[in-house]
Protein backbone atom coordinates (compact mmCIF):
# COMPACT_ATOMS: atom_id res chain seq x y z
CA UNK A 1 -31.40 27.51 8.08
CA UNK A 2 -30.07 24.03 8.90
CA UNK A 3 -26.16 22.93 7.89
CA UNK A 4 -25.47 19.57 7.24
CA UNK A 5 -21.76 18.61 8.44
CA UNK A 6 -20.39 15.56 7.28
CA UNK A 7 -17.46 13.50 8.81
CA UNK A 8 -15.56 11.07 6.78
CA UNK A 9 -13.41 8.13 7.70
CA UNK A 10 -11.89 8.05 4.18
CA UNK A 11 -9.42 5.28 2.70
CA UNK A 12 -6.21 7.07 2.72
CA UNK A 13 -4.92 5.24 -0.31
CA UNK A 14 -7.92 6.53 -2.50
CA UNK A 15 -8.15 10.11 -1.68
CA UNK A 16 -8.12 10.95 -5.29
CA UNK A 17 -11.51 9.28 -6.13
CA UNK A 18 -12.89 10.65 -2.56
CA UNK A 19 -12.29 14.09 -3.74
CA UNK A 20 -13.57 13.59 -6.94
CA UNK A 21 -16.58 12.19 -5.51
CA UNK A 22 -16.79 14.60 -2.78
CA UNK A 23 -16.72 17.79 -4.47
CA UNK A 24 -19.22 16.08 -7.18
CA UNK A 25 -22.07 16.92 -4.53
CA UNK A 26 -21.16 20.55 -4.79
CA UNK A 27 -23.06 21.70 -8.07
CA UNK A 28 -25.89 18.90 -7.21
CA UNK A 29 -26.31 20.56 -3.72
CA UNK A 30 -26.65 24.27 -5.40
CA UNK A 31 -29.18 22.49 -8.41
CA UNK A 32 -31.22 21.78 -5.59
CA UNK A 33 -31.15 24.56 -3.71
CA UNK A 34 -28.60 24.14 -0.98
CA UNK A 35 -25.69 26.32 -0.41
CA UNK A 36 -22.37 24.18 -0.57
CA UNK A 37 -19.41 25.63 1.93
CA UNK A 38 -16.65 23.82 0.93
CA UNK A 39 -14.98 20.34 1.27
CA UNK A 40 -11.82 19.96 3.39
CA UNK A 41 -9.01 16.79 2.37
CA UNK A 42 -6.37 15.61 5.24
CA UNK A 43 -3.29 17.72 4.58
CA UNK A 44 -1.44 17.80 7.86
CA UNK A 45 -2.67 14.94 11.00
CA UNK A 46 -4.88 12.35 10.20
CA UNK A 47 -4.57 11.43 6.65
CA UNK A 48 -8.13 9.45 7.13
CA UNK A 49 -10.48 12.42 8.01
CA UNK A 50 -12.51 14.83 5.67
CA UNK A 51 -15.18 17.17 6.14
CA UNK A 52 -18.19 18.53 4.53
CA UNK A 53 -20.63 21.39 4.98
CA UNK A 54 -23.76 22.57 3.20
CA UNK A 55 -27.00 24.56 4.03
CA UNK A 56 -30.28 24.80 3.38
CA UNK A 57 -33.14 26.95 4.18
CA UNK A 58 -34.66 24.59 6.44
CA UNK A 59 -35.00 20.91 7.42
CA UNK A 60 -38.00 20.54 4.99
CA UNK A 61 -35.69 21.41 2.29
CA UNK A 62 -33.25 19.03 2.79
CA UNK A 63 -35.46 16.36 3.04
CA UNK A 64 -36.95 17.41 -0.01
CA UNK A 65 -32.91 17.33 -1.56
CA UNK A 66 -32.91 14.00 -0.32
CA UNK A 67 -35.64 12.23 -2.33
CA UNK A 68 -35.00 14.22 -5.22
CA UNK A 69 -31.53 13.19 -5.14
CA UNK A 70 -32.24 9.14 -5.30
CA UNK A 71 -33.25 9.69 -9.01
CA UNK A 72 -30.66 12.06 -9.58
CA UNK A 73 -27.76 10.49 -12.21
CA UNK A 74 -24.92 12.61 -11.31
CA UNK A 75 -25.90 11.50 -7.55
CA UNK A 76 -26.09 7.86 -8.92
CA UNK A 77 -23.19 8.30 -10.32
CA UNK A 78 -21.35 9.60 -7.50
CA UNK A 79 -22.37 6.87 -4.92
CA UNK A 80 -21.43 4.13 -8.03
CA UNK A 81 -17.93 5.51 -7.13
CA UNK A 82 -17.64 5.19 -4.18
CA UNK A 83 -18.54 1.55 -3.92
CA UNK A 84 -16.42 0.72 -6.59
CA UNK A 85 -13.34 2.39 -5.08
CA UNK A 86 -14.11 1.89 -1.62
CA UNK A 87 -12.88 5.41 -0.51
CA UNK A 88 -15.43 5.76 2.08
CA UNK A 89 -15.04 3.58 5.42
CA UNK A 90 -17.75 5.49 6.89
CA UNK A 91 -19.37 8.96 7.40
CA UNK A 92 -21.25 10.66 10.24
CA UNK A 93 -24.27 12.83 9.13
CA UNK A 94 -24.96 16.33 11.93
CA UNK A 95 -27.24 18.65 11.48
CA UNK A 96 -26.26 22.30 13.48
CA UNK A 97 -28.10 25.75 13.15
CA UNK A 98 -26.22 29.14 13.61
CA UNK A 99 -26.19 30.53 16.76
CA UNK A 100 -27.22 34.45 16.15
CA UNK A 101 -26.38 37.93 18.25
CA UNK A 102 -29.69 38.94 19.04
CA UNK A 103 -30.19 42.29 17.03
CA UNK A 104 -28.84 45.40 19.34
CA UNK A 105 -25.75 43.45 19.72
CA UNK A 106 -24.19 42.88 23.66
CA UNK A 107 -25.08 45.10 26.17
CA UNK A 108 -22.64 46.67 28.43
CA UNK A 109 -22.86 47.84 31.94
């Protein structure tokens, strides 16, 4: 499994259309066959900061979400607003995989 984390340096005075575009991904990711975990908005700190985070099986996978996704009109759609309102300044793309207790769990002396 591979989860994508996203960082955003959103425009404060257009969180509104951020959210609305942000959470727009979440049925397109699970369409495609990604697992969405949730979108997080500023609420207390830095009002310019958001956060994304969505899985999928494996790196392949995601690639193949990717090109599927450039022909995709809700996707179109979604990227149309955020040019238009300019809520994104910019966004940092990491990829992390879970770290996993072997099976057996700790041993103890």
């Amino acid at each position: 499994m591979i989860t994508c984390h996203l960082r955003y340096e959103i425009d404060p005075s257009q969180t509104a259309a951020f959210e609305t575009y942000v959470t727009g991904w979440i049925p397109i990711v699970t369409r495609f066959g990604g697992t969405h975990h949730g979108c997080f908005l500023p609420h207390e700190g830095a009002n310019d900061i958001a956060y994304a985070l969505f899985s999928f099986p494996s790196l392949a996978a995601y690639e193949d979400y990717r090109a599927a996704i450039r022909h995709d009109p809700e996707a179109q759609q979604l990227w149309q607003l955020s040019k238009e309102t300019r809520c994104i300044h910019r966004f940092d793309r990491t990829f992390l995989r879970p770290a996993m207790q072997p099976s057996g769990g700790v041993e103890t002396s």
